[in-house]
C-alpha atoms as a PDB file:
ATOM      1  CA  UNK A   1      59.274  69.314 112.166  1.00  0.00           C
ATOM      2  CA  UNK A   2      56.633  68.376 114.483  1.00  0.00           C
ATOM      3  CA  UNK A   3      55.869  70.502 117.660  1.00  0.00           C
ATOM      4  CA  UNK A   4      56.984  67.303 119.716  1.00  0.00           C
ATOM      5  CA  UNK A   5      60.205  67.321 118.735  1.00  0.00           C
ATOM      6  CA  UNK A   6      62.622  67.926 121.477  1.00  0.00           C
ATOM      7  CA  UNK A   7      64.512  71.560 120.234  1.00  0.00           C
ATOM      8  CA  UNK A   8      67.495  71.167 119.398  1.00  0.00           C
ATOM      9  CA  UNK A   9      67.442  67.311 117.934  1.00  0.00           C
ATOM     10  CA  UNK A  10      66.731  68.332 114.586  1.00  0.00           C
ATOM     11  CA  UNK A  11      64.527  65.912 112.454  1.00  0.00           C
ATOM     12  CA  UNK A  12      66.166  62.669 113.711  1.00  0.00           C
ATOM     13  CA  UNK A  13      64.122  61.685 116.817  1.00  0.00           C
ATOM     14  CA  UNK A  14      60.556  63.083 115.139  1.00  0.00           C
ATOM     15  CA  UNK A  15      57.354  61.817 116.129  1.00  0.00           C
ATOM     16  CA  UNK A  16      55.546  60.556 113.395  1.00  0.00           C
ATOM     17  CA  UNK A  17      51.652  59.811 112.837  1.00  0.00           C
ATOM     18  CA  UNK A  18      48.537  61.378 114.074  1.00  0.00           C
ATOM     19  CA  UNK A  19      48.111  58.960 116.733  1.00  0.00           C
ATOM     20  CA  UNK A  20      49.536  59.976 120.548  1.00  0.00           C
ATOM     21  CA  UNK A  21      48.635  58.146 123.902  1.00  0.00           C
ATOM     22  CA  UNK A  22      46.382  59.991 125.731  1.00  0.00           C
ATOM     23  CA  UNK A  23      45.988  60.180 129.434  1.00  0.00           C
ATOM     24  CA  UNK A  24      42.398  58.770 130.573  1.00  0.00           C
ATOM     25  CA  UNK A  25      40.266  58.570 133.851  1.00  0.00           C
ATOM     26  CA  UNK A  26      40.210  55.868 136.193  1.00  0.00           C
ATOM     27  CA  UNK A  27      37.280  53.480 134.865  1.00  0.00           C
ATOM     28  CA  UNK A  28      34.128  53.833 136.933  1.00  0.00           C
ATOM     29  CA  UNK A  29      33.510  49.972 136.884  1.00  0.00           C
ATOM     30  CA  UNK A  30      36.096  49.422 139.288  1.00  0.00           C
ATOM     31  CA  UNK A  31      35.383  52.177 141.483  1.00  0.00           C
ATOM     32  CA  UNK A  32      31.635  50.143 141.988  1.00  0.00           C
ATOM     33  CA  UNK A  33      33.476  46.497 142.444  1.00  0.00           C
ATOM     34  CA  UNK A  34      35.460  48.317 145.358  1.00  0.00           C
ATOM     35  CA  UNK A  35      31.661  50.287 146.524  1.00  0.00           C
ATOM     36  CA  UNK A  36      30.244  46.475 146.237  1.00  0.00           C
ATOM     37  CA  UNK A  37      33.008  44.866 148.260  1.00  0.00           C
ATOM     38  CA  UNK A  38      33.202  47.169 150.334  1.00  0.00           C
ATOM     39  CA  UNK A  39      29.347  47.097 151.549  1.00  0.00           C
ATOM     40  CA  UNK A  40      29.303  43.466 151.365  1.00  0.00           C
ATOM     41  CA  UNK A  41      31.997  43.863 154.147  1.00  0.00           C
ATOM     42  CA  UNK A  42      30.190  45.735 156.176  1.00  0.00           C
ATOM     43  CA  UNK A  43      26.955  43.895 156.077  1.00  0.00           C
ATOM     44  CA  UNK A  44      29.042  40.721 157.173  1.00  0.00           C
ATOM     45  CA  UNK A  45      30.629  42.585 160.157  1.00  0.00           C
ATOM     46  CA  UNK A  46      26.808  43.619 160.908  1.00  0.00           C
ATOM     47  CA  UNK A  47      25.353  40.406 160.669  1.00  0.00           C
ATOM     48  CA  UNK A  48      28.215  38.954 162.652  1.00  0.00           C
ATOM     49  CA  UNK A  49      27.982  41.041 165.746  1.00  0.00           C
ATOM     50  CA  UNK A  50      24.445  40.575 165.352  1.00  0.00           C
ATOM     51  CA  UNK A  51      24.662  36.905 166.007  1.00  0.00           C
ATOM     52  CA  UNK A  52      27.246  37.949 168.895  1.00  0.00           C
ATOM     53  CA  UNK A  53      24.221  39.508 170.671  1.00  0.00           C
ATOM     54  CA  UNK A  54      21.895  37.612 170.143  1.00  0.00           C
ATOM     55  CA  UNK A  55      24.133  34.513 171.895  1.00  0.00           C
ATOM     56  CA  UNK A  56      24.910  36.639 174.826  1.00  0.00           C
ATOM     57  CA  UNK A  57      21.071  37.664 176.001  1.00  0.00           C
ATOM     58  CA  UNK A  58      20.299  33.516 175.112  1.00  0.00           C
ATOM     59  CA  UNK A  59      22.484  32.874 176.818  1.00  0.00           C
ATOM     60  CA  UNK A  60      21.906  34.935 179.604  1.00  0.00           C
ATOM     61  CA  UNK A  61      18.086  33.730 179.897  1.00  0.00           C
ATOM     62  CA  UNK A  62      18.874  30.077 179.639  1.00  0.00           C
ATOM     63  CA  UNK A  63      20.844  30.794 182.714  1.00  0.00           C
ATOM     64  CA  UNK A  64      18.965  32.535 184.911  1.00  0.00           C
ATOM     65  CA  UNK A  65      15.978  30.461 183.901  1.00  0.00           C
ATOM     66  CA  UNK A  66      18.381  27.214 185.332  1.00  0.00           C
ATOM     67  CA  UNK A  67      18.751  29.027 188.559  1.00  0.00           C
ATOM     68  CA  UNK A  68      15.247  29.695 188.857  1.00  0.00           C
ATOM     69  CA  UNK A  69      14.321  26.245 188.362  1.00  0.00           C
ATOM     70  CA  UNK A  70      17.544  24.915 190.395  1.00  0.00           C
ATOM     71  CA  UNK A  71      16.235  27.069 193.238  1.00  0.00           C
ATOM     72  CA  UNK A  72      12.100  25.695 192.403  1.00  0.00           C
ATOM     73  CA  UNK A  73      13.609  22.312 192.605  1.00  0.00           C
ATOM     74  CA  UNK A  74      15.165  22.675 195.903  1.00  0.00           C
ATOM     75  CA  UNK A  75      12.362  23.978 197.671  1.00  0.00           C
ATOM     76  CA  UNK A  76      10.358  21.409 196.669  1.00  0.00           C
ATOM     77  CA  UNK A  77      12.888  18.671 197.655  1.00  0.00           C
ATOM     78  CA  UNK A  78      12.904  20.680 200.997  1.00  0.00           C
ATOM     79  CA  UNK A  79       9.113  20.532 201.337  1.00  0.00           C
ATOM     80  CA  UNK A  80       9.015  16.531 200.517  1.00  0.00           C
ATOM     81  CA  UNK A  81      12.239  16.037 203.197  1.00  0.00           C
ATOM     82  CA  UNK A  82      10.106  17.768 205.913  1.00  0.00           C
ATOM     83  CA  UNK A  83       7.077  16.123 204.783  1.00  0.00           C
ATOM     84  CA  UNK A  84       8.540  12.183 205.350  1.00  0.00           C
ATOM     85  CA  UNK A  85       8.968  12.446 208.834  1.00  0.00           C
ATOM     86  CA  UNK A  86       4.744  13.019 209.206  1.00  0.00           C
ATOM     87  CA  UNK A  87       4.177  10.429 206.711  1.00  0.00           C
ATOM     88  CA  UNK A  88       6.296   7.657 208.378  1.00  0.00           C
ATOM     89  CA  UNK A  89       4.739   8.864 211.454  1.00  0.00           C
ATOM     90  CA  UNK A  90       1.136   8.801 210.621  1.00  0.00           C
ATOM     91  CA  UNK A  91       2.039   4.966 209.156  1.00  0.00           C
ATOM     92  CA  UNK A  92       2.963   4.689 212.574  1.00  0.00           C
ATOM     93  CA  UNK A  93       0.056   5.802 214.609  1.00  0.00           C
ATOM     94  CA  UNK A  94      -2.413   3.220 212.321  1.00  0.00           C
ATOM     95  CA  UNK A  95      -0.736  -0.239 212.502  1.00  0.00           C
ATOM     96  CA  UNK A  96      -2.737  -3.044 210.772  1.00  0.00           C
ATOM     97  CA  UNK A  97      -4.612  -5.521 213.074  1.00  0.00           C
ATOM     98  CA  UNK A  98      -3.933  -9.072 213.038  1.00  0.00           C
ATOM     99  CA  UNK A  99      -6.698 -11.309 211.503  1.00  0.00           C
ATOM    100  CA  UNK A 100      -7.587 -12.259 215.251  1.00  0.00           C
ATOM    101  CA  UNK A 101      -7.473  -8.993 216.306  1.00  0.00           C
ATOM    102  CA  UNK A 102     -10.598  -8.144 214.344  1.00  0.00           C
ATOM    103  CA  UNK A 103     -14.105  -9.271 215.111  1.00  0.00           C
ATOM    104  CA  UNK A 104     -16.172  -9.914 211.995  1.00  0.00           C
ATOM    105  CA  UNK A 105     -20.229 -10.308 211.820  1.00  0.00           C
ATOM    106  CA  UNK A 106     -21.060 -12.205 208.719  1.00  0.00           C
ATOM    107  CA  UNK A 107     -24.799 -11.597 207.231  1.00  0.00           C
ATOM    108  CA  UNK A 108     -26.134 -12.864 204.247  1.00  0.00           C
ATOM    109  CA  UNK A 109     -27.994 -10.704 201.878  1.00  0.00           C
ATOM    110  CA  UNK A 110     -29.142 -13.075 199.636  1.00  0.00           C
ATOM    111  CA  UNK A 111     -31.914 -15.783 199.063  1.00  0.00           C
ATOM    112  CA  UNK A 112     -29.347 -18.996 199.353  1.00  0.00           C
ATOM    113  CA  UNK A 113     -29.166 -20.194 202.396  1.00  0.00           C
ATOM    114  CA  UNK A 114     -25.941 -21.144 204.785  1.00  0.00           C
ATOM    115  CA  UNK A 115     -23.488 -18.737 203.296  1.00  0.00           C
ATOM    116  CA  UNK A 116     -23.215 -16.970 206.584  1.00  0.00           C
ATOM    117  CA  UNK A 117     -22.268 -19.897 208.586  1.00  0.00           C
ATOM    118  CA  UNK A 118     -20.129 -21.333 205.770  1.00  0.00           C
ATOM    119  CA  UNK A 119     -18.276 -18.015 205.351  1.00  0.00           C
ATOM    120  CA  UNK A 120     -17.801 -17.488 209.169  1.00  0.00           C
ATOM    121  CA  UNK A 121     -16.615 -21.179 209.097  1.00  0.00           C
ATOM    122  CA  UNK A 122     -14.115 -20.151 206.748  1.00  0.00           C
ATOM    123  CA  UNK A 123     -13.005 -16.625 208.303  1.00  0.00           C
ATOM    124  CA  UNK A 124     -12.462 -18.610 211.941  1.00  0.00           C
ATOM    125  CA  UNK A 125      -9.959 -20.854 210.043  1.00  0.00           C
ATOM    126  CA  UNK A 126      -7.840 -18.140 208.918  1.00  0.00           C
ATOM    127  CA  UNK A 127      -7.580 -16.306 212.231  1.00  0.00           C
ATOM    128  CA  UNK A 128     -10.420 -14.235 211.977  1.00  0.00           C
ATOM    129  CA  UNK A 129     -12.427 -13.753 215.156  1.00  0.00           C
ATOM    130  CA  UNK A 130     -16.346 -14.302 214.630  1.00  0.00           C
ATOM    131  CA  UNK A 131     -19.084 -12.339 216.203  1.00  0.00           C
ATOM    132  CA  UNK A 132     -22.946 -12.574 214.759  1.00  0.00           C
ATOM    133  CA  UNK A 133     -23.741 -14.680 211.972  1.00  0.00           C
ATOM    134  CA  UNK A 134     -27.082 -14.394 210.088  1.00  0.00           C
ATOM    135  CA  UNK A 135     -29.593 -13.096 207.765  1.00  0.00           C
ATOM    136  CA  UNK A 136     -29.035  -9.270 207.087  1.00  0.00           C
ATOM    137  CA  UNK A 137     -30.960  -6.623 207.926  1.00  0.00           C
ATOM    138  CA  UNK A 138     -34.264  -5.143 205.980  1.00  0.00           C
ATOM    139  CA  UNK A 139     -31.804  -2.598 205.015  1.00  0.00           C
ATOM    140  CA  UNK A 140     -29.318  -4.786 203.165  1.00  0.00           C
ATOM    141  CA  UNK A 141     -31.276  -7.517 202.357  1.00  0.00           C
ATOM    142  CA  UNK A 142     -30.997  -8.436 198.713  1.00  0.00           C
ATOM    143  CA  UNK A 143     -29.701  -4.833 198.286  1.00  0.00           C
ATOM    144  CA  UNK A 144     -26.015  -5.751 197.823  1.00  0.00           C
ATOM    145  CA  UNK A 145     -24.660  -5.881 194.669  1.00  0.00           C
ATOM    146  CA  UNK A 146     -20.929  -7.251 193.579  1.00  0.00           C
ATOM    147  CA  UNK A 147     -19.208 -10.351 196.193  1.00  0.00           C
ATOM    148  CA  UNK A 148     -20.323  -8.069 199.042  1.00  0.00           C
ATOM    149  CA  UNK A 149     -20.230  -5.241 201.523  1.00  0.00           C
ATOM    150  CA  UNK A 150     -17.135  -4.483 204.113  1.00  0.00           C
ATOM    151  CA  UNK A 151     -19.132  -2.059 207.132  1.00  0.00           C
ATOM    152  CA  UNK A 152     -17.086  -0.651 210.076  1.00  0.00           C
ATOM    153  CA  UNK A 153     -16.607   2.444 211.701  1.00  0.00           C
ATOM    154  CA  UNK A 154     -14.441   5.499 210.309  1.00  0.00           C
ATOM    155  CA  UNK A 155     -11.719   4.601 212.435  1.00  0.00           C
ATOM    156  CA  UNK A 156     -11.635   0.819 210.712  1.00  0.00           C
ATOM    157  CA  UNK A 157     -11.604   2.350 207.186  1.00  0.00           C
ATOM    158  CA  UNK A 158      -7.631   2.108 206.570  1.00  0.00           C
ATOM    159  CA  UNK A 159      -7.099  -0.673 209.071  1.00  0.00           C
ATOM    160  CA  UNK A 160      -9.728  -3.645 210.144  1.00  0.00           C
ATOM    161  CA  UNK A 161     -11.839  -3.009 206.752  1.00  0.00           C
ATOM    162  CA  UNK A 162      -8.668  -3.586 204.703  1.00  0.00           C
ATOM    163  CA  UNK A 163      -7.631  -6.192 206.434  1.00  0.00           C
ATOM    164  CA  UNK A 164     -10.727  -7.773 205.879  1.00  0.00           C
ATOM    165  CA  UNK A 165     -10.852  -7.023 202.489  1.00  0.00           C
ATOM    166  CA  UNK A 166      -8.125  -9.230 201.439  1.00  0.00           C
ATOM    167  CA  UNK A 167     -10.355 -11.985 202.039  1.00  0.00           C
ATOM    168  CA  UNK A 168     -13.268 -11.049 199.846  1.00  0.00           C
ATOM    169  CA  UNK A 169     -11.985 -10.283 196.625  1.00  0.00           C
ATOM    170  CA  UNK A 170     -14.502  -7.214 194.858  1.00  0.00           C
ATOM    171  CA  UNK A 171     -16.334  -6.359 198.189  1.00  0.00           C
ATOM    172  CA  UNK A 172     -17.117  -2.724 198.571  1.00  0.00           C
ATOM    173  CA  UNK A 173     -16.015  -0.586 201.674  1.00  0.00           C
ATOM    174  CA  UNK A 174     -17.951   1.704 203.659  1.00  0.00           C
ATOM    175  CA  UNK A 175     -18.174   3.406 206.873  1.00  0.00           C
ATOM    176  CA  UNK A 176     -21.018   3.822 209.003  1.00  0.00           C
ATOM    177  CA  UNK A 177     -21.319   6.037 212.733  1.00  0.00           C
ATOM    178  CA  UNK A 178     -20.734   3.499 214.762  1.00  0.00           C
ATOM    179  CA  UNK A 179     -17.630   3.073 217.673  1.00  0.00           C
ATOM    180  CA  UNK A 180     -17.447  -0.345 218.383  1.00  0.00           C
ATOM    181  CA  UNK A 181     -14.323  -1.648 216.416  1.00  0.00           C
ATOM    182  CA  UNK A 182     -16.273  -4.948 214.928  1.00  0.00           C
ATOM    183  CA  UNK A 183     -16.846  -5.086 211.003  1.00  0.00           C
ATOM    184  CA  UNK A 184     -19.798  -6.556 209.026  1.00  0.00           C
ATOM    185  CA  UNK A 185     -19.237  -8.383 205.959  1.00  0.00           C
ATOM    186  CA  UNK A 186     -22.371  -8.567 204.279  1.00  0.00           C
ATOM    187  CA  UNK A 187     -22.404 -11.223 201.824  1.00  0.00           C
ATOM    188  CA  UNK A 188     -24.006  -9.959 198.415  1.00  0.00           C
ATOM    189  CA  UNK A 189     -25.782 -11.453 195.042  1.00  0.00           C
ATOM    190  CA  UNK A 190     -22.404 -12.256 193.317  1.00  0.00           C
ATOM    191  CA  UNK A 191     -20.747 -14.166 195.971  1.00  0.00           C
ATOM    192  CA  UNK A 192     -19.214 -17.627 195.406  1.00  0.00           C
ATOM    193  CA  UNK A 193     -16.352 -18.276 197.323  1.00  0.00           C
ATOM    194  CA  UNK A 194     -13.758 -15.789 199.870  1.00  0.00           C
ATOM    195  CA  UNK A 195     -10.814 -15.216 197.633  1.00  0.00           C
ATOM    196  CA  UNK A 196      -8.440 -18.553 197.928  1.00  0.00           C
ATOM    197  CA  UNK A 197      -6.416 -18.584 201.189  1.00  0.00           C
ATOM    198  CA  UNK A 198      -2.727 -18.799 199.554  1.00  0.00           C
ATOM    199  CA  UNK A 199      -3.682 -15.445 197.354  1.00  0.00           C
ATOM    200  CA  UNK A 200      -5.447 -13.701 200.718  1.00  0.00           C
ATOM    201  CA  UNK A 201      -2.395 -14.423 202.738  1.00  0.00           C
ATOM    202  CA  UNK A 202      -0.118 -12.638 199.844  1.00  0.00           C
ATOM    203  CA  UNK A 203      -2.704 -10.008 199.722  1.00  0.00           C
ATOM    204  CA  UNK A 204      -2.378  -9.401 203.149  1.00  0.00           C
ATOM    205  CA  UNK A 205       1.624  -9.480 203.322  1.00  0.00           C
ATOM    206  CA  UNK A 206       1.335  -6.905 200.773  1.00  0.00           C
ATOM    207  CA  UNK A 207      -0.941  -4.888 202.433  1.00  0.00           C
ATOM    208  CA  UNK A 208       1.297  -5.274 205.652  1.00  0.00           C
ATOM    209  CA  UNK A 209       4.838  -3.712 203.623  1.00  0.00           C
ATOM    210  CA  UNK A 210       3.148  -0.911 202.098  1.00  0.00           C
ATOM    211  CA  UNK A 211       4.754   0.883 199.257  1.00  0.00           C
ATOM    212  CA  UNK A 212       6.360   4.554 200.510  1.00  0.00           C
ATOM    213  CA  UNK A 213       4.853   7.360 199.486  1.00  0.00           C
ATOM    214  CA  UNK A 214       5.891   9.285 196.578  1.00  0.00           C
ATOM    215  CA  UNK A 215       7.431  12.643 197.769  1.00  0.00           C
ATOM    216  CA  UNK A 216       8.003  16.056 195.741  1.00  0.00           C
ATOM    217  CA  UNK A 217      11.876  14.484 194.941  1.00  0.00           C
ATOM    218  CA  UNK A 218      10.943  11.377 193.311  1.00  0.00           C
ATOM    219  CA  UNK A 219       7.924  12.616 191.295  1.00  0.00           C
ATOM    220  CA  UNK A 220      10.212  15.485 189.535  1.00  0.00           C
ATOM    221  CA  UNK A 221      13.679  14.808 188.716  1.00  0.00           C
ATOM    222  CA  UNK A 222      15.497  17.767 189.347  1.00  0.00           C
END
């Protein structure tokens, strides 16, 4: 009789064999699948509230750096709106003459003969009031280069001189010391012709409806 069997039950219920189960150990492979799940968890989680942060100080900058330049963009639209009034006023204190308005001395510069009468000829036509008409000076005498030279005082250099201009297509502008409100046009070695009278007379409408100037809100759009 084995020393399994139950005492008492004689031979009938008698383990046979010399095999018997035997109680074993949990395996140590699963006990490192848990350790690997387990730390993959964990590094998620990490990573996760990792990107949390990261989203909240963006986000943060982004947002005060929109104020800042919310708040830039207003001052500057606040310097441009106190800055209009001066411009449309200075546009007001220099009104363009009228071509009659402005006296014009015609000299010629160069070594053909009758383009100062011819030109002054012309310039009276349109409206232009004449004044001297001859040979130029020592001083400018075969010395001007391009159509030709525009000469007034400082005061003339955004008003008659312009004006002037639109009749001589090319010509250079300059100022001299002088205070008498006439203007020279000194006729130079490339003249042919004044510019044609229908493209002066848009020159001058043009010139008369000047484009407004750009201010602080319409060069950055805010």
């Amino acid at each position: 009789m084995s020393m399994l069997t139950p005492p008492g039950m004689g031979g009938k219920y008698r383990i046979t064999g010399d095999k018997y189960p035997r109680m074993r150990r949990p395996s140590g492979r699963r006990r490192i699948v848990l350790a690997v799940i387990a730390s993959a968890a964990a590094v998620g989680l990490i990573g996760w509230g990792t990107l949390q942060l990261i989203d909240v100080f963006t986000g943060g900058s982004k947002a005060s750096a929109a104020g800042r330049a919310a708040g830039d963009c207003d001052r500057e639209q606040a310097a441009g709106a106190s800055q209009e009034p001066q411009q449309k006023q200075s546009q007001k204190q220099k009104p363009l003459p009228t071509p009659k308005q402005i006296t014009v001395n015609v000299y010629n510069a160069t070594p053909r003969g009758g383009l100062a009468k011819k030109t002054a000829d012309e310039l009276k036509k349109r409206g232009f009031t004449i004044g001297e008409v001859g040979n130029a000076t020592k001083a400018y005498d075969k010395k001007v280069k391009g159509t030709g030279l525009l000469l007034g005082a400082k005061s003339a250099a955004d008003t008659a001189i312009p004006v002037l201009g639109t009749q001589l297509a090319g010509a250079e502008h300059r100022s001299d010391a002088r205070r008498s409100g006439e203007v020279d046009l000194v006729i130079g070695s490339e003249f042919k012709n004044l510019t044609k009278k229908e493209d002066a007379d848009k020159a001058l409408a043009a010139l008369a409806k000047p484009k407004p100037t750009p201010t602080a809100s319409d060069k950055k759009n805010c």
